[in-house]
C-alpha atoms as a PDB file:
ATOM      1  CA  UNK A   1      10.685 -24.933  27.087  1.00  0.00           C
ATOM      2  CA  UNK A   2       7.516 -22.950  26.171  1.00  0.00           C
ATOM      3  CA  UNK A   3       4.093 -25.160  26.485  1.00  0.00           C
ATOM      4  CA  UNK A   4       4.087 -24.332  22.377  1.00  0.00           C
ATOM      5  CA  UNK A   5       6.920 -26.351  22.277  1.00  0.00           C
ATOM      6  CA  UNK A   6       6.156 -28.860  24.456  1.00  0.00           C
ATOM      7  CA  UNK A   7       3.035 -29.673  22.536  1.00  0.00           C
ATOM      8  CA  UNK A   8       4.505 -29.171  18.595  1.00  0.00           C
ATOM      9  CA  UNK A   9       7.225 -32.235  19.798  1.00  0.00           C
ATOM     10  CA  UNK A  10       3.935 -34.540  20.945  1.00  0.00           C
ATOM     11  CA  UNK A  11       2.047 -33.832  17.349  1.00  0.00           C
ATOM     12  CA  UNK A  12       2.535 -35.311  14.158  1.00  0.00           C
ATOM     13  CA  UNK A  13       2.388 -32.117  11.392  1.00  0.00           C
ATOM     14  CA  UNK A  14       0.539 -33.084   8.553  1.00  0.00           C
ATOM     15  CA  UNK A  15       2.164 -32.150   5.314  1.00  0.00           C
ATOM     16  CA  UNK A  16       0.902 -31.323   1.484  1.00  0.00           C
ATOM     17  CA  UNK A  17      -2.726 -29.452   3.077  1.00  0.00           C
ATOM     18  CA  UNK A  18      -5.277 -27.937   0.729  1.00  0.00           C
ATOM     19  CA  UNK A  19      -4.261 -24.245  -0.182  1.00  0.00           C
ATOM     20  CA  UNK A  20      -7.571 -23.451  -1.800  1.00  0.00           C
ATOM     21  CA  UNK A  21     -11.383 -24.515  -1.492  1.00  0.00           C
ATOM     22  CA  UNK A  22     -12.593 -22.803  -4.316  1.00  0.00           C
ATOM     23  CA  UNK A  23     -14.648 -20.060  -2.994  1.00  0.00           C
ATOM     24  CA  UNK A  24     -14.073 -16.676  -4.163  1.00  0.00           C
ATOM     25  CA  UNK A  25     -14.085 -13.763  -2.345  1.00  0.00           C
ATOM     26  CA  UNK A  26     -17.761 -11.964  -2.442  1.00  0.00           C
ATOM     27  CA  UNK A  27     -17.275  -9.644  -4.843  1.00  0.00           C
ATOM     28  CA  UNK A  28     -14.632  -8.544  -7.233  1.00  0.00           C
ATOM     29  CA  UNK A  29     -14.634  -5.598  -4.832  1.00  0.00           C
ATOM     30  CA  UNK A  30     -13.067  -7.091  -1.651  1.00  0.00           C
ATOM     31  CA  UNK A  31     -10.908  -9.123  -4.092  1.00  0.00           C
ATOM     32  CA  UNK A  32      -9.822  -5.530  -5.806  1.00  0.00           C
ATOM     33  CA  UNK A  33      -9.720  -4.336  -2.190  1.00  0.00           C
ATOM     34  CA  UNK A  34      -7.525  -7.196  -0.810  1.00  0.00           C
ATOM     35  CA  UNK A  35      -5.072  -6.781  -3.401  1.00  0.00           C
ATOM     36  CA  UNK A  36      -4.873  -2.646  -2.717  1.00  0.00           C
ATOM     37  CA  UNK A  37      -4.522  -3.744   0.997  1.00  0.00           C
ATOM     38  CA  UNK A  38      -1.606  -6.195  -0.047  1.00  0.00           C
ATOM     39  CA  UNK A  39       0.114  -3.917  -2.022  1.00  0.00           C
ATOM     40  CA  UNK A  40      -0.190  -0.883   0.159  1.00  0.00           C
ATOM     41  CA  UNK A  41       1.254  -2.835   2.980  1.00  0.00           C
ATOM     42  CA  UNK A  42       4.304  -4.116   0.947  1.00  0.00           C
ATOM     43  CA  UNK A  43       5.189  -0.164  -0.110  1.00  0.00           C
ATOM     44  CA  UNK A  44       5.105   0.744   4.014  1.00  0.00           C
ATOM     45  CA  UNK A  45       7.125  -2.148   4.608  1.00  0.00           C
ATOM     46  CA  UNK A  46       9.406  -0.511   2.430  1.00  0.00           C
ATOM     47  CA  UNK A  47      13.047  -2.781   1.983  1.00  0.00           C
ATOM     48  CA  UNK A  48      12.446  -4.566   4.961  1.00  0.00           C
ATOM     49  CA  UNK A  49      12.364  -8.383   4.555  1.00  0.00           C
ATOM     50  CA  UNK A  50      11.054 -10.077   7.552  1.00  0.00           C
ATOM     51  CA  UNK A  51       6.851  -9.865   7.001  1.00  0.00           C
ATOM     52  CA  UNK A  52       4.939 -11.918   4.695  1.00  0.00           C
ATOM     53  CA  UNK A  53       0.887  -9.834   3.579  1.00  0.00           C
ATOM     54  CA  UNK A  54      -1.017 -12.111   2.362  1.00  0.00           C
ATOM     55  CA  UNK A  55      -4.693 -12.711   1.928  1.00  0.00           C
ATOM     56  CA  UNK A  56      -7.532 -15.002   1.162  1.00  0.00           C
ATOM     57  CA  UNK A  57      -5.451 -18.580   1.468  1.00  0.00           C
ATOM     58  CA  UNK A  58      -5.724 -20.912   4.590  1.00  0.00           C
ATOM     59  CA  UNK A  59      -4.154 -20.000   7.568  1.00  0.00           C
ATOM     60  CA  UNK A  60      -3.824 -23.267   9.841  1.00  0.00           C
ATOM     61  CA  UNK A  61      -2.911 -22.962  13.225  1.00  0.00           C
ATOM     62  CA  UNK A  62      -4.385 -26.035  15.291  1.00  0.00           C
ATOM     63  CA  UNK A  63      -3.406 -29.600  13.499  1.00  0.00           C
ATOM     64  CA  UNK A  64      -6.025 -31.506  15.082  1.00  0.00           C
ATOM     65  CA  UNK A  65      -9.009 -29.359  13.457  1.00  0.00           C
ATOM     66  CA  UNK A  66      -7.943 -29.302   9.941  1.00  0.00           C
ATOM     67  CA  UNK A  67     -11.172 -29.285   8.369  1.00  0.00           C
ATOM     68  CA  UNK A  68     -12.931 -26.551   9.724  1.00  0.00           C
ATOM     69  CA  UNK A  69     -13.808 -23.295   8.806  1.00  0.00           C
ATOM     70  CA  UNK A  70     -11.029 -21.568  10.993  1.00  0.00           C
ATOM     71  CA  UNK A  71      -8.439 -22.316   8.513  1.00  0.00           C
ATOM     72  CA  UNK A  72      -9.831 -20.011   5.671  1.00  0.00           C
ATOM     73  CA  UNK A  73      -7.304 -17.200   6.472  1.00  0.00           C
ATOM     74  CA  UNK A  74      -8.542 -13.344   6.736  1.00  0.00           C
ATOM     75  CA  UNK A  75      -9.335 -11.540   4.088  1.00  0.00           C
ATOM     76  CA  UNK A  76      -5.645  -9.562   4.793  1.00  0.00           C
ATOM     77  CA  UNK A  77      -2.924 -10.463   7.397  1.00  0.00           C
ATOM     78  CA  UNK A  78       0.615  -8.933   7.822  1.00  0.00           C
ATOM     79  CA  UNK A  79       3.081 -10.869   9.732  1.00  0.00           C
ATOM     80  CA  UNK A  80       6.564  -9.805  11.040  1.00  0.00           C
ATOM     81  CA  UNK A  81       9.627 -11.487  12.019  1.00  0.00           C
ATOM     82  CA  UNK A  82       9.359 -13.886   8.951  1.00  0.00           C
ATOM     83  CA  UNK A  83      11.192 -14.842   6.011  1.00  0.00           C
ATOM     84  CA  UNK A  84       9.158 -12.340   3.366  1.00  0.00           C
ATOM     85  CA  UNK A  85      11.289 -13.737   0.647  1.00  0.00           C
ATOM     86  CA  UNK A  86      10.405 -17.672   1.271  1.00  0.00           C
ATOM     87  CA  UNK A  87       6.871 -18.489  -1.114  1.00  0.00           C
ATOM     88  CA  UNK A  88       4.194 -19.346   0.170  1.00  0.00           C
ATOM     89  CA  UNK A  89       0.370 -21.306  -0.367  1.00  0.00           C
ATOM     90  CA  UNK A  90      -0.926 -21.214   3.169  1.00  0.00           C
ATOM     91  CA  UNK A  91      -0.337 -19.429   6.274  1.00  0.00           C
ATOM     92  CA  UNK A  92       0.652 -22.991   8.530  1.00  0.00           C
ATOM     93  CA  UNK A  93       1.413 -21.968  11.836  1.00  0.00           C
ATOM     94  CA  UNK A  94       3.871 -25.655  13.099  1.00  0.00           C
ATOM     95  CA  UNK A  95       5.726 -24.152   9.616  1.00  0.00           C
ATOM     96  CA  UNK A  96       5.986 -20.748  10.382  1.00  0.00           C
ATOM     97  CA  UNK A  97       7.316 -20.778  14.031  1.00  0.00           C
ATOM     98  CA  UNK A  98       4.136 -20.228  15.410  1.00  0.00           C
ATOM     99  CA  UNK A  99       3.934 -16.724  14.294  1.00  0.00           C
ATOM    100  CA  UNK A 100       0.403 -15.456  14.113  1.00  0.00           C
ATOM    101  CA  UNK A 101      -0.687 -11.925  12.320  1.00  0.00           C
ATOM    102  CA  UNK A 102       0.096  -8.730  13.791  1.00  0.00           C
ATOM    103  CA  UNK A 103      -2.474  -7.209  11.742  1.00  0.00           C
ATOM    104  CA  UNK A 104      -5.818  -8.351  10.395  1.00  0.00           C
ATOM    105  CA  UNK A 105      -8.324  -7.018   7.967  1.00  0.00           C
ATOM    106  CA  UNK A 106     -11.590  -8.603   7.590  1.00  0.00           C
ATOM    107  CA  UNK A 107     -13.819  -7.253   4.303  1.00  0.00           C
ATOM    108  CA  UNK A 108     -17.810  -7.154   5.494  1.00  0.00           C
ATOM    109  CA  UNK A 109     -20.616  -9.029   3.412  1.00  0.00           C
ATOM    110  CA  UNK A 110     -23.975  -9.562   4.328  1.00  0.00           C
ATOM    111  CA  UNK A 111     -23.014 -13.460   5.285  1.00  0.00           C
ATOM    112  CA  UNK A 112     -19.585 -12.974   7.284  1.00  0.00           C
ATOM    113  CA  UNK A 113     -20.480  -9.363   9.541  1.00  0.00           C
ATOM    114  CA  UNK A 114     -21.702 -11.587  12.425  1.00  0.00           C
ATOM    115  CA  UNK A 115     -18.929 -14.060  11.982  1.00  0.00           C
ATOM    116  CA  UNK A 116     -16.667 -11.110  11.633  1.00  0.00           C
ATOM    117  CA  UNK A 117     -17.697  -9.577  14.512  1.00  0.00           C
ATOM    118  CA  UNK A 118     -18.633 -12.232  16.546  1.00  0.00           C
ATOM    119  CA  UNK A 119     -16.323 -15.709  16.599  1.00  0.00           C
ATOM    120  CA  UNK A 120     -13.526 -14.649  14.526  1.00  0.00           C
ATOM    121  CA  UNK A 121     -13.113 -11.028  16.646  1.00  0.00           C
ATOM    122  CA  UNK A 122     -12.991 -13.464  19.458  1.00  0.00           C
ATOM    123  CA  UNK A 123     -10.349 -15.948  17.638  1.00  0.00           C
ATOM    124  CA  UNK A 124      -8.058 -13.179  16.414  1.00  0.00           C
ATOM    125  CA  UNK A 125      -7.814 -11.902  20.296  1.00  0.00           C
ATOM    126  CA  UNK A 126      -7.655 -14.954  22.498  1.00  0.00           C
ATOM    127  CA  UNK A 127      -6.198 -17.280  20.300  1.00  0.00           C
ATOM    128  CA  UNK A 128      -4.059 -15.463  17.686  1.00  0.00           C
ATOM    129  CA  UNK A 129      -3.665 -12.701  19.959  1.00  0.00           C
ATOM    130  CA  UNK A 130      -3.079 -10.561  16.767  1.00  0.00           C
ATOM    131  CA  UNK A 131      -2.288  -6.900  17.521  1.00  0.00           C
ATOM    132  CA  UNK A 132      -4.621  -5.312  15.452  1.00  0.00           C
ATOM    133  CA  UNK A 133      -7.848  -6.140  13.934  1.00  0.00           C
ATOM    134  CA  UNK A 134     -10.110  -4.314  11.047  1.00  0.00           C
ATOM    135  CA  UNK A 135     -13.036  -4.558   9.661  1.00  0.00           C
ATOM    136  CA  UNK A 136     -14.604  -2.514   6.507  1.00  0.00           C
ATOM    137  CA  UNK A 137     -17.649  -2.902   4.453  1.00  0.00           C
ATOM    138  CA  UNK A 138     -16.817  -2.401   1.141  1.00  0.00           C
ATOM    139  CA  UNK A 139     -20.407  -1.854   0.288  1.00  0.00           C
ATOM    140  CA  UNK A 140     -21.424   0.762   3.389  1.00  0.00           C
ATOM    141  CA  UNK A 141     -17.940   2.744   3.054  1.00  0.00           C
ATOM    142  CA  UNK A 142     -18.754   4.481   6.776  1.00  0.00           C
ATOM    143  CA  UNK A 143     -18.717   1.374   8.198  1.00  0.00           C
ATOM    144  CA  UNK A 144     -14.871   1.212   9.303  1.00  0.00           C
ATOM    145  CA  UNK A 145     -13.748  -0.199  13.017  1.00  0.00           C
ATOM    146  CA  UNK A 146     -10.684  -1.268  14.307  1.00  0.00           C
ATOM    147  CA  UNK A 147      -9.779  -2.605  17.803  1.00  0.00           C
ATOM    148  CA  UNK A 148      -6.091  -2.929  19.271  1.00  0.00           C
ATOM    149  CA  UNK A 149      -4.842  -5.417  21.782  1.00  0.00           C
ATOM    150  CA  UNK A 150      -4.130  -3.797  25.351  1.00  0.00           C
ATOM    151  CA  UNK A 151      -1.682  -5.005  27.722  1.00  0.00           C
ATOM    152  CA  UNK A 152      -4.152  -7.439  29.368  1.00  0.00           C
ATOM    153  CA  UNK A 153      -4.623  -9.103  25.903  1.00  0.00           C
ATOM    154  CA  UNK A 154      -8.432  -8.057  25.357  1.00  0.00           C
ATOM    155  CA  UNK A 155      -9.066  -5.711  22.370  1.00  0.00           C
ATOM    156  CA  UNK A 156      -9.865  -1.936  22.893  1.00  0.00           C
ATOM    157  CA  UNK A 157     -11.817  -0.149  19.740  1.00  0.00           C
ATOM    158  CA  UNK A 158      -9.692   2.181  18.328  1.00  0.00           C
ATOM    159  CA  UNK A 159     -11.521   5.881  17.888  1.00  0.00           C
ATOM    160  CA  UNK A 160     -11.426   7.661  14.624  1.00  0.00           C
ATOM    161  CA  UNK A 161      -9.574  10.562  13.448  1.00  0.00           C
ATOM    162  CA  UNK A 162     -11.654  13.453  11.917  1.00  0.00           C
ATOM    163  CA  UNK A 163     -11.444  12.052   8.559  1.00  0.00           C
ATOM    164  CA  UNK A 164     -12.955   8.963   9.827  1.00  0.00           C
ATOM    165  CA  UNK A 165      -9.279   7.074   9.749  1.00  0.00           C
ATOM    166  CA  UNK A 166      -7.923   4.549  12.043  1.00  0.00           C
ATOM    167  CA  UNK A 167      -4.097   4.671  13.298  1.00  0.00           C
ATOM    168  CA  UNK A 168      -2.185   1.259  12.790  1.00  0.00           C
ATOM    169  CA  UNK A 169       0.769   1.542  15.250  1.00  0.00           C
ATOM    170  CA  UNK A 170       2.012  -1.719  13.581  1.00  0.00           C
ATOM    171  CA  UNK A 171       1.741  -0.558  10.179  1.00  0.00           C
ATOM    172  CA  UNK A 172       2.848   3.056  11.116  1.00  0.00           C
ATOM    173  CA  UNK A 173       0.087   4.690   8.713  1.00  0.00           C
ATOM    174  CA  UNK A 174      -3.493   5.253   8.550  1.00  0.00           C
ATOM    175  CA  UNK A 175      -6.628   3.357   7.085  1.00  0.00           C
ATOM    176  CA  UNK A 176      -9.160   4.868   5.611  1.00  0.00           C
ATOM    177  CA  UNK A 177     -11.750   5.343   3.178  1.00  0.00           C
ATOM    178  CA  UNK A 178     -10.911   6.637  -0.305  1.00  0.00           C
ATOM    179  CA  UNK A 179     -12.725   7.467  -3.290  1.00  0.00           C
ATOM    180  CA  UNK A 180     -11.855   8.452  -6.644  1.00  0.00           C
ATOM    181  CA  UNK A 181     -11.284   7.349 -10.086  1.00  0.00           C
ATOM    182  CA  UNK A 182      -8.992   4.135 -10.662  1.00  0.00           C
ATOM    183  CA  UNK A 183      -8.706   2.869 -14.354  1.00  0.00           C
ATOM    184  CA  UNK A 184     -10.913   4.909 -15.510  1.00  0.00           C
ATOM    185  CA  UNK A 185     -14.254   4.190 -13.005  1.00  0.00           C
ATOM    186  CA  UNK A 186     -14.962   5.973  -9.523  1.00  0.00           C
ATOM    187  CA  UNK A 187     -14.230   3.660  -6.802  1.00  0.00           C
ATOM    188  CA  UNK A 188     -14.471   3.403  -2.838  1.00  0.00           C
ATOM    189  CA  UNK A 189     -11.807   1.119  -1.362  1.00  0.00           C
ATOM    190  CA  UNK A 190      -9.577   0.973   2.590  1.00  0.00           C
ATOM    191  CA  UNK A 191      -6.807   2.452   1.717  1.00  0.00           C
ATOM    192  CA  UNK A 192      -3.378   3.448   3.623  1.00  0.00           C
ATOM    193  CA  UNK A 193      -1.794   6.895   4.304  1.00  0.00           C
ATOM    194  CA  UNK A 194       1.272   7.618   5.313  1.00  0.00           C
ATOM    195  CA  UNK A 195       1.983   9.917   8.670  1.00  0.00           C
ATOM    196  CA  UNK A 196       1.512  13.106   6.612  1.00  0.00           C
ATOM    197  CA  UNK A 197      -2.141  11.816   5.405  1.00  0.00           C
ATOM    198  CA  UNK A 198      -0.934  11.357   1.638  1.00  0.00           C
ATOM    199  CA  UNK A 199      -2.409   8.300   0.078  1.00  0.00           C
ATOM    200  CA  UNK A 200      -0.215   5.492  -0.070  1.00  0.00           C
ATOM    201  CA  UNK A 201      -0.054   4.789  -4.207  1.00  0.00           C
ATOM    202  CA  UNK A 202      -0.314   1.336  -5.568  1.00  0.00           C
ATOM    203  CA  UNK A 203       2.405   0.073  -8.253  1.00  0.00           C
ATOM    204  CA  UNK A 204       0.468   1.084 -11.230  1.00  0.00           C
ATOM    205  CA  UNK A 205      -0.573   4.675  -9.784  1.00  0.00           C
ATOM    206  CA  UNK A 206       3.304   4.993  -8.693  1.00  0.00           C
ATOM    207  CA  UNK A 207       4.388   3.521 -12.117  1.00  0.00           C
ATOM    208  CA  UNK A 208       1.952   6.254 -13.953  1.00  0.00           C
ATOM    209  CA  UNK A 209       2.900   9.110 -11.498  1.00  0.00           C
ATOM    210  CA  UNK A 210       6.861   8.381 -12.708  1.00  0.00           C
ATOM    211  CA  UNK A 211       5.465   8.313 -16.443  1.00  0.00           C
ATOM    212  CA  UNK A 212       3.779  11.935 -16.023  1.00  0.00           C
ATOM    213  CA  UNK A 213       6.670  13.348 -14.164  1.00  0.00           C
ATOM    214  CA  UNK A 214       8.984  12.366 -17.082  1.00  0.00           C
ATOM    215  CA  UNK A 215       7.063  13.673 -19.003  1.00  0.00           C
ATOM    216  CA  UNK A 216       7.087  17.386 -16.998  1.00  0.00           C
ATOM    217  CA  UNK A 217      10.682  16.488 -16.415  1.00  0.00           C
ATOM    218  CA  UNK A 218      11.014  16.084 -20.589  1.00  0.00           C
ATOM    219  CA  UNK A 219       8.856  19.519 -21.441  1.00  0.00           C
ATOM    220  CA  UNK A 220      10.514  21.625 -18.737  1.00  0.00           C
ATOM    221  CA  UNK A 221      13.871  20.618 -20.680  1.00  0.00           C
ATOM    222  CA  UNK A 222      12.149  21.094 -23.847  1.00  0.00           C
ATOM    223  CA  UNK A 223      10.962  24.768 -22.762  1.00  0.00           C
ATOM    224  CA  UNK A 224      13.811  25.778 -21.130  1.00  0.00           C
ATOM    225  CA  UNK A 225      16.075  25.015 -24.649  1.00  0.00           C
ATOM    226  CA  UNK A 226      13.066  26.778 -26.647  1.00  0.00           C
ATOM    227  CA  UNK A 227      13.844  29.534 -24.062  1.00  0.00           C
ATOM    228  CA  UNK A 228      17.793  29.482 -24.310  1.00  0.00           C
ATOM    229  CA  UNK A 229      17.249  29.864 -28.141  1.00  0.00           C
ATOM    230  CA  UNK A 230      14.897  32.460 -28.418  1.00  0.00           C
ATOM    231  CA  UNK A 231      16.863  34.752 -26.340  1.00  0.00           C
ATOM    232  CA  UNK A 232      19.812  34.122 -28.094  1.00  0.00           C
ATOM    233  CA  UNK A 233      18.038  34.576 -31.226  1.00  0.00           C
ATOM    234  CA  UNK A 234      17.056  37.844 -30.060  1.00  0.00           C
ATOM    235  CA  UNK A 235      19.946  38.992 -29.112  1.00  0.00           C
ATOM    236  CA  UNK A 236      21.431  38.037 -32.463  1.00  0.00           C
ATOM    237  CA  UNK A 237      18.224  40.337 -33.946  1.00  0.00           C
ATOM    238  CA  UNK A 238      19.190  43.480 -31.595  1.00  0.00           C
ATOM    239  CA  UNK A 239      22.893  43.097 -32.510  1.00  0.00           C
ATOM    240  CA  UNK A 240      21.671  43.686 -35.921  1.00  0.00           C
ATOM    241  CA  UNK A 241      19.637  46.371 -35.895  1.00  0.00           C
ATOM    242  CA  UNK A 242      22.200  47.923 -33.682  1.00  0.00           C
ATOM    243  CA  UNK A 243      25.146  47.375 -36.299  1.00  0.00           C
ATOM    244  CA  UNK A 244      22.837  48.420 -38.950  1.00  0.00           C
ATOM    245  CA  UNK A 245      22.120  51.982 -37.607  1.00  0.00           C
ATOM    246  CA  UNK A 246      25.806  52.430 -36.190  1.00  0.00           C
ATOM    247  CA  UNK A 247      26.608  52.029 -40.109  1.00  0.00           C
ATOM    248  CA  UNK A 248      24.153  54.693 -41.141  1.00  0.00           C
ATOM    249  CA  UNK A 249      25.608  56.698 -38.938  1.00  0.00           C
ATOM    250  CA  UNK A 250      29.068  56.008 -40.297  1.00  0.00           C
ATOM    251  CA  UNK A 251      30.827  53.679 -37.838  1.00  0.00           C
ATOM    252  CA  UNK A 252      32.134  50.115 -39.144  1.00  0.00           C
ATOM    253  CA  UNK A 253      30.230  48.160 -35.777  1.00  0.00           C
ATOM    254  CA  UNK A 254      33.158  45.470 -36.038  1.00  0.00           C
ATOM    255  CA  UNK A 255      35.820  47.880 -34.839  1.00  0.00           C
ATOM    256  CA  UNK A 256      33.815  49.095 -31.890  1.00  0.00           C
ATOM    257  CA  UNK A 257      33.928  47.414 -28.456  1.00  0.00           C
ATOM    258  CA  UNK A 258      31.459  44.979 -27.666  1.00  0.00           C
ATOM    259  CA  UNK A 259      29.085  45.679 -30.483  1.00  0.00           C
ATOM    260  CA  UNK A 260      30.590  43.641 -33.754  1.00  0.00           C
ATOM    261  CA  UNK A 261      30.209  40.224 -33.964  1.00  0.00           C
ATOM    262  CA  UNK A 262      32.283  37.873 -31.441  1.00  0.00           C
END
């Protein structure tokens, strides 16, 4: 029996914990960018459903410290070998089978970078021993880093492709920065891209993508029988002028082969 074991039949789980404190995220930026993050991750997931993406809501993982600040979750987390389909308030660790994140994304402010980078860096490797952890600054868009957990379970910093992306092996895509306009507004947001390095759309961009192609799909088919009639059209025109001269010349144009009308 594993010492995880061991120790979850010696504790009494409490039940019915807080899902929320109140506190937004910083911005409305890292909460746009969670929910891009979220999304994104549930596309390259594809129909699979055994990983829960969540963001922003406790995570709880030791039942003797509930009330400190280690339980407010990342700002994104994917987890596999869950139940995706089962809902969900917090991340609680004795209710989840002990499954920690394989990937974590932490959004930089001007209070969290040295938490970020300091004690929670250090939690997501020794304790959660997550596979991969991110950090971006929504607000200084070059600022992207990533580290991966080796095979002695310390975290090596992942280098950079020359678009300034990071390869998730667990994700099997790319982060990276993107700009460009979203509703309307030019925007900077972590975004994912497939193996190909196309952008991985959200729901509404995917949702208005399908609208436009209709659309092409309906004019092409709208052209083409605008097409198929004018060329009949003109042949119908040529077929006159042709019977009309065959008659000045004397012939009746319905008793010769392939000229009258059929």
């Amino acid at each position: 029996m594993s010492q995880i074991a061991t120790i979850s039949k010696q504790i009494k789980f409490p039940k019915n914990l807080p899902c929320d404190d109140g506190i937004p995220l910083e911005t409305p930026v890292h909460r746009e960018n969670m929910n891009i993050l979220i999304d994104s991750a549930e596309f390259v997931m594809g129909n699979r459903k055994d990983f829960f993406a969540g963001g922003n809501m406790f995570l709880y993982f030791n039942p003797q410290e509930l009330k400190n600040q280690d339980m407010r979750g990342p700002d994104f987390f994917l987890v596999k070998g869950v139940d995706g389909k089962k809902e969900r308030k917090t991340w609680t660790l004795w209710e989840e089978n002990w499954k920690f994140p394989d990937v974590i994304v932490e959004l930089l402010s001007e209070s969290t970078y040295q938490v970020d980078l300091g004690i929670k860096k250090e939690l997501y490797e020794q304790t959660f021993h997550a596979s991969e952890y991110y950090v971006y600054d929504p607000y200084n868009p070059d600022y992207l880093r990533g580290w991966s957990l080796n095979s002695y379970g310390f975290y090596e910093e992942l280098v950079k492709n020359p678009e300034g992306w990071l390869w998730s092996r667990e994700l099997n895509c790319w982060l990276g920065v993107w700009r460009g306009k979203m509703k309307g507004e030019s925007k900077t947001y972590l975004r994912m891209y497939d193996k190909q390095k196309n952008l991985i759309l959200l729901e509404f961009e995917r949702e208005h993508l399908e609208k436009v192609r209709e659309r092409e799909r309906a004019e092409k088919e709208r052209l083409e029988k605008e097409k198929e009639r004018s060329e009949k059209e003109k042949e119908r025109l040529e077929k006159e002028i042709l019977a009309k001269k065959l008659r000045e010349l004397g012939f009746d144009p319905d008793k010769l082969i392939g000229i009258g009308n059929k």
